[in-house]
Protein backbone atom coordinates (compact mmCIF):
# COMPACT_ATOMS: atom_id res chain seq x y z
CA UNK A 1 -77.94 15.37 -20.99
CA UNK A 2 -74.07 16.06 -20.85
CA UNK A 3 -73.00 14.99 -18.06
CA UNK A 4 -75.17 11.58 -18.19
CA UNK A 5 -73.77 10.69 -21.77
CA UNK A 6 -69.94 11.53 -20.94
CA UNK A 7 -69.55 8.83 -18.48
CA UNK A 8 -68.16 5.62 -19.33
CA UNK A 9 -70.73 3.95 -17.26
CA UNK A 10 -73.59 5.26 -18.97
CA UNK A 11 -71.59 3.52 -22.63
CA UNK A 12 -70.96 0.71 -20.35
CA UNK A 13 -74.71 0.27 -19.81
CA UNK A 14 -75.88 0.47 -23.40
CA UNK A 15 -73.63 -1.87 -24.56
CA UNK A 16 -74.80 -4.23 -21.36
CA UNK A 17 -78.66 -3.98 -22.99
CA UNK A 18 -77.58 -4.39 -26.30
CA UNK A 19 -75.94 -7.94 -25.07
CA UNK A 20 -78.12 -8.83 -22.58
CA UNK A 21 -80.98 -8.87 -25.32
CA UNK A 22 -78.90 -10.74 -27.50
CA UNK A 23 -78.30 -13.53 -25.11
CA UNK A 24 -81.83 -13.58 -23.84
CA UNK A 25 -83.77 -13.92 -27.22
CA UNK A 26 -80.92 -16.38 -28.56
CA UNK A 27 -81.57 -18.80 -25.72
CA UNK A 28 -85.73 -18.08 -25.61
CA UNK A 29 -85.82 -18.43 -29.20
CA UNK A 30 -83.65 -21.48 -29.10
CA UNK A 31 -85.50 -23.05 -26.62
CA UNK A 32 -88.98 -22.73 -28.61
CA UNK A 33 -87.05 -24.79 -31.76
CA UNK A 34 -89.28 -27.60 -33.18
CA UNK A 35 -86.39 -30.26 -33.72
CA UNK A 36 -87.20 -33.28 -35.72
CA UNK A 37 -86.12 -35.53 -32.99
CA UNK A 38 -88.07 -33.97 -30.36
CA UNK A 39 -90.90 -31.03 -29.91
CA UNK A 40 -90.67 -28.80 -26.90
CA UNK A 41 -92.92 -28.55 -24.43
CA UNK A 42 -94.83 -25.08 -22.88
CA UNK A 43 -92.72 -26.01 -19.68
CA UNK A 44 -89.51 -25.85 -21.08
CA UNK A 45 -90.19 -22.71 -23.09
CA UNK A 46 -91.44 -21.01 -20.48
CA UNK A 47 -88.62 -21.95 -18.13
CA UNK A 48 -85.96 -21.18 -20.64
CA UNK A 49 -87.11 -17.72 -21.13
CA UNK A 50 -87.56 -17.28 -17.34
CA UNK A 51 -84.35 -18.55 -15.87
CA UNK A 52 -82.79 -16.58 -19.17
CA UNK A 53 -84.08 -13.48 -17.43
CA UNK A 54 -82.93 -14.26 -14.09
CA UNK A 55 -79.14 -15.04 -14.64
CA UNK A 56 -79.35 -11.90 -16.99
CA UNK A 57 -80.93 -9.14 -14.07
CA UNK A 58 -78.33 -11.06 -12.00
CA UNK A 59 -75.25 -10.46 -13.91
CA UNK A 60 -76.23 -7.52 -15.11
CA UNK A 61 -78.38 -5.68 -13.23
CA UNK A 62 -75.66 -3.76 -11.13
CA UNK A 63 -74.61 -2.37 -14.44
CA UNK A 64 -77.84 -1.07 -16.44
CA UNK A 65 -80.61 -2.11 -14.70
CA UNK A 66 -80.87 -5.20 -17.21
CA UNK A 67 -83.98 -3.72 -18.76
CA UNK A 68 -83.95 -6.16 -21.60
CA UNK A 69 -87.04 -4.70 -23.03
CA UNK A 70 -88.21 -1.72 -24.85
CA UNK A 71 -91.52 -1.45 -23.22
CA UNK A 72 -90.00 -1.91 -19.87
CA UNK A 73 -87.31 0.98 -20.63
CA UNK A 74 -90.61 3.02 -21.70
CA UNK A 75 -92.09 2.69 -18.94
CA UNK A 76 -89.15 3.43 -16.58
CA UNK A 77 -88.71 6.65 -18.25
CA UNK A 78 -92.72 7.52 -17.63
CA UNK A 79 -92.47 6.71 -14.05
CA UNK A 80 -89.60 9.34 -14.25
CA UNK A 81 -87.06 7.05 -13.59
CA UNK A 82 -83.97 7.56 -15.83
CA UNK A 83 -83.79 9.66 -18.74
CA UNK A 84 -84.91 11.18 -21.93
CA UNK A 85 -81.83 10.05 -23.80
CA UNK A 86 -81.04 6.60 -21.67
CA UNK A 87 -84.33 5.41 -22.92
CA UNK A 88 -83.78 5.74 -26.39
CA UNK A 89 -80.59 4.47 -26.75
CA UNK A 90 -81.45 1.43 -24.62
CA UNK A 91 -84.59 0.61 -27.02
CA UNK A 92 -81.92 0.93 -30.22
CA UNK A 93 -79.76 -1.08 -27.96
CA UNK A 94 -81.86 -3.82 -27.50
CA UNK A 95 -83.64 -3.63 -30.71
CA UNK A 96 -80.29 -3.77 -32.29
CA UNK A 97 -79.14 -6.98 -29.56
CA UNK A 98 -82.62 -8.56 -30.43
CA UNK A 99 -81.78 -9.09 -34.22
CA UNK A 100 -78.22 -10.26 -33.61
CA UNK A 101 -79.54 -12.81 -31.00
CA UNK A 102 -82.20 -14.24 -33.35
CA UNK A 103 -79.54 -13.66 -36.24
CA UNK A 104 -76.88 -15.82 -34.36
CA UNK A 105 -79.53 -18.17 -34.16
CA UNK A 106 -80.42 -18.80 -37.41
CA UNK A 107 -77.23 -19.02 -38.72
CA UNK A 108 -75.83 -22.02 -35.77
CA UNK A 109 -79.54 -24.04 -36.29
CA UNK A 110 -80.06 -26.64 -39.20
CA UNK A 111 -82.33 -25.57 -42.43
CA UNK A 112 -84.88 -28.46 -41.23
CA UNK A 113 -85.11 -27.31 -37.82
CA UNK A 114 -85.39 -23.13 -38.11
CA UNK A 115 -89.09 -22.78 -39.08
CA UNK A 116 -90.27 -19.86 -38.35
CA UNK A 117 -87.73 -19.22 -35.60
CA UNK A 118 -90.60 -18.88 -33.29
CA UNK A 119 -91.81 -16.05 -34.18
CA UNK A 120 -94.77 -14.48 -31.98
CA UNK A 121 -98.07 -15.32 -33.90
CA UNK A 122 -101.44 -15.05 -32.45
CA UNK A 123 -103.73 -18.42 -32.59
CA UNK A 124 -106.13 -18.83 -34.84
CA UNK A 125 -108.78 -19.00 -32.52
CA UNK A 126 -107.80 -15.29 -30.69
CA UNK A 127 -108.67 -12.07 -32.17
CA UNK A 128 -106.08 -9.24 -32.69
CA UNK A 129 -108.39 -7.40 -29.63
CA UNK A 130 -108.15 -10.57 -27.67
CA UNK A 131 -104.70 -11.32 -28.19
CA UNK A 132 -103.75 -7.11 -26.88
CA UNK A 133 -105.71 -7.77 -23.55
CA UNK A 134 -103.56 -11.10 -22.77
CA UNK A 135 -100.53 -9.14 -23.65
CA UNK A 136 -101.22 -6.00 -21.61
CA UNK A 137 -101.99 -8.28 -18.59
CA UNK A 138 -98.61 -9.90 -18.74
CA UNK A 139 -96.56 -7.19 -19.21
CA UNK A 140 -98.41 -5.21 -16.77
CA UNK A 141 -97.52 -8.23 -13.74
CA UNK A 142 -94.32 -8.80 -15.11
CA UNK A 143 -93.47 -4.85 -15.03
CA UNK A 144 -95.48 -4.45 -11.62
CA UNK A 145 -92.84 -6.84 -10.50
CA UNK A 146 -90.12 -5.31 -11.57
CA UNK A 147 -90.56 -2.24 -10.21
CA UNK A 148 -91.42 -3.69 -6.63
CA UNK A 149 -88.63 -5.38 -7.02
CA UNK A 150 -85.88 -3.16 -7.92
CA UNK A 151 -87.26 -0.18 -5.42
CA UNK A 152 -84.26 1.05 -2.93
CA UNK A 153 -87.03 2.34 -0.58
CA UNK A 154 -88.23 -0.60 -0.02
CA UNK A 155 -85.96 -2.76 2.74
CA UNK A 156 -86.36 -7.16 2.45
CA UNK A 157 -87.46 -7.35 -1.21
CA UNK A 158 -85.33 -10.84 -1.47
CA UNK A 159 -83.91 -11.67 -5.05
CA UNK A 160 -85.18 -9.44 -7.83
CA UNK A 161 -83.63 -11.59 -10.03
CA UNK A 162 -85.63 -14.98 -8.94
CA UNK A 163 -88.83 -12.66 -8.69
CA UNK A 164 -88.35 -11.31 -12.16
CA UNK A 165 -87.35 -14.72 -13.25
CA UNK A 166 -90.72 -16.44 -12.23
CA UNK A 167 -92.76 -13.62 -13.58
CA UNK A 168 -91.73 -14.29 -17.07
CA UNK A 169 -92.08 -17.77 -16.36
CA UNK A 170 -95.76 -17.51 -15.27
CA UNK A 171 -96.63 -14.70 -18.43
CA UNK A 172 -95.25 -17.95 -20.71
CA UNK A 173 -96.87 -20.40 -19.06
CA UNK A 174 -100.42 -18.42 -19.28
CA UNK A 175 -99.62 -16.20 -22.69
CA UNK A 176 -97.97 -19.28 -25.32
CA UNK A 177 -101.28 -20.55 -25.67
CA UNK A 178 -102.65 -16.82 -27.20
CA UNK A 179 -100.47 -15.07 -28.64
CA UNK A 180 -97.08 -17.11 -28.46
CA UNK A 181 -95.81 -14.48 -25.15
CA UNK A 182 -93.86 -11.80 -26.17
CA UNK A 183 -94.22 -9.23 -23.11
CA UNK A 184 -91.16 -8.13 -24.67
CA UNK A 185 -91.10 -5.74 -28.34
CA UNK A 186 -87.35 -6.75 -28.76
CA UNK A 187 -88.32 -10.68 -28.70
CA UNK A 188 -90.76 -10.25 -31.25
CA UNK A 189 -89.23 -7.56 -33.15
CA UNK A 190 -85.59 -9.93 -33.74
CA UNK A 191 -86.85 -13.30 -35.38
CA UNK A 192 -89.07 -11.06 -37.40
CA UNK A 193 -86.29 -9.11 -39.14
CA UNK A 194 -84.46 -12.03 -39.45
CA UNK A 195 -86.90 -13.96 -41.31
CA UNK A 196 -88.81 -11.43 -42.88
CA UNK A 197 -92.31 -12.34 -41.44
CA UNK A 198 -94.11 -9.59 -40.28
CA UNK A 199 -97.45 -10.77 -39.98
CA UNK A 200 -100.37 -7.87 -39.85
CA UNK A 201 -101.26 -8.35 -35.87
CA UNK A 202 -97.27 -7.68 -35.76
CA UNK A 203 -98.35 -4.57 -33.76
CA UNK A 204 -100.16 -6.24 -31.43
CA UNK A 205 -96.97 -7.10 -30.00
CA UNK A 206 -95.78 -3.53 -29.64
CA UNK A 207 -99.00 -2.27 -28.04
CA UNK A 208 -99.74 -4.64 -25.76
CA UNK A 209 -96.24 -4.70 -23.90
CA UNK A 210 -95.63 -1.10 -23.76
CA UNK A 211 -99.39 0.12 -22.80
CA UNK A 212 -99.20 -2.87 -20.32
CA UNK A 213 -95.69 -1.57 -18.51
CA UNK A 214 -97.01 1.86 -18.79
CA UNK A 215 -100.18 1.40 -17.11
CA UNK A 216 -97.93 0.04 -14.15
CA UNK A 217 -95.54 2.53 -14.20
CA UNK A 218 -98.37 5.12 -13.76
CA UNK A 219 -99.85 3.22 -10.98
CA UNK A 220 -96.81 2.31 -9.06
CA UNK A 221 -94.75 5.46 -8.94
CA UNK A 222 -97.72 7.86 -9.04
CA UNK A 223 -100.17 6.25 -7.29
CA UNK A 224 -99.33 3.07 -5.54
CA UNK A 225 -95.89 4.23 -4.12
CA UNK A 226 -95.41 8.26 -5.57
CA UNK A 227 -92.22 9.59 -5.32
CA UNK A 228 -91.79 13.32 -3.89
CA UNK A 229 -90.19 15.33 -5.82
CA UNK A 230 -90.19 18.77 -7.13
CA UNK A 231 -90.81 20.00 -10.62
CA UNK A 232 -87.23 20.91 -11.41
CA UNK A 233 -86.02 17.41 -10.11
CA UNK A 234 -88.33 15.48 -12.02
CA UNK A 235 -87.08 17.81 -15.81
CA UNK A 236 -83.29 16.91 -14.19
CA UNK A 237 -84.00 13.20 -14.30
CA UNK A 238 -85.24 13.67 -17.94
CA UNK A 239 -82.45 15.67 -18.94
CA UNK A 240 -79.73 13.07 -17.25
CA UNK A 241 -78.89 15.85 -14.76
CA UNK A 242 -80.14 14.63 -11.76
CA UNK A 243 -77.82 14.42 -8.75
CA UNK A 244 -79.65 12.44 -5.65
CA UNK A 245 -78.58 13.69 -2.29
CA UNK A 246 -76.69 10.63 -1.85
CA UNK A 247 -74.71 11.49 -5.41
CA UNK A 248 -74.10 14.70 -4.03
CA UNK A 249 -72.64 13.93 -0.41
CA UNK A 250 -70.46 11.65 -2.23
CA UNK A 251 -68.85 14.18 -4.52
CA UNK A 252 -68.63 16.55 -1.77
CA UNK A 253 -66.87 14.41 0.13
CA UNK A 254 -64.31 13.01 -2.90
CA UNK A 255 -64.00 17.01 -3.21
CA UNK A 256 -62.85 17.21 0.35
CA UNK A 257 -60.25 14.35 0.28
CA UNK A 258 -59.02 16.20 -2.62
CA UNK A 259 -58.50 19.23 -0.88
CA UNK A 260 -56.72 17.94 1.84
CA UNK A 261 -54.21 16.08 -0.19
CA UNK A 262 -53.37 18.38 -2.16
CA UNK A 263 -49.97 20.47 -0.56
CA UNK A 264 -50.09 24.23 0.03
């Protein structure tokens, strides 16, 4: 894991999840807000946490991936995409960005307007069981899309960022109704540190994400679309090792430039 965690990029893209989370759940969280004057629609919440998503993978994405989500971090990491210590500090990251977000929020919004600073709360009507099905179905299209979407072998994938975008849209659109939506541990996990309400289905919205991103990750990059690799690549990319081919001819070159400017 040295070399991975002594580059200023990799610092670079923790501190991009951490405040890429925080922007996302203040403005999803803010958009869900049941002000006196005027109660927002399923529409506009799904929209805000959509198009929230999309300018965030589009600013961002070039520098950590724009994960934004613990489950979707977890599941990168079983597809054996990054590694072993990127994971974890991207789920502290955005754990950490989540709270601050819905923190920030609480403390610009007016006493009569907060509530419950929409927290995640299953409906009356749904079962704990129920409300884990909905939620591994949305995470598992909206992480299915993501990972079609962001895959360099694949060549005219269009905008991952509008793709992404609409997926969260559409998991809002379908999941507010059940469970609230969270697809996301971090969105859940912020408003209810900040306002102390863990309810006892809390976990629900832990499970259901991460099995649901998971279950695509295993079906995409081992099933669906496998990667081949070797046993020893697959323990570098855990370790934060890995150099692709591409890394390497790189270096090798930069190496060579070296050489030859250097004077005898």
């Amino acid at each position: 894991m040295k070399k991975e965690i002594l580059t200023l990029a990799f610092a670079r893209a923790v501190f991009v999840e951490f405040l890429s989370t925080l922007i996302f759940v203040f403005i999803g969280l803010g958009s869900a807000l049941k002000w006196p004057s005027a109660l927002p629609s399923i529409l506009q919440i799904a929209l805000a946490f959509g198009l929230a998503i999309g300018t965030l993978v589009q600013a961002f994405g070039h520098i950590s991936g724009a994960h934004i989500n613990p489950a979707v971090t977890i599941a990168f990491f079983v597809g054996n995409q990054i590694s072993l210590l990127r994971t974890l500090l991207y789920v502290l990251a955005q754990l950490v960005g989540a709270i601050a977000g819905a923190g920030i929020l609480y403390g610009v919004t007016p006493a009569n307007t907060r509530g419950n600073l929409a927290i995640n709360a299953i409906n009356t009507n749904v079962t704990p069981g129920q409300a884990l099905v909905v939620e591994i179905i949305l995470t598992f299209q909206l992480a299915a899309c993501i990972f079609a979407s962001t895959d360099n072998r694949r060549s005219g994938v269009g905008s991952p960022a509008l793709s992404i975008g609409l997926s969260v849209t559409v998991g809002h659109l379908v999941g507010i109704y059940f469970t609230g939506c969270s697809m996301n541990p971090a969105r859940s996990f912020g408003p209810a540190v900040v306002t102390r309400r863990f309810s006892s289905a809390h976990w629900v919205f832990w499970v259901g994400p991460i099995l649901g991103a998971c279950l695509a990750s295993l079906l995409y990059f081992y099933i669906l679309v496998p990667y081949c690799m070797n046993m020893s690549d697959r323990v570098a990319i855990i370790k934060g090792t890995y150099e692709s081919e591409e890394e390497w001819e790189e270096q090798r070159e930069e190496r060579k430039k070296s050489m030859e400017l250097t004077p005898p």
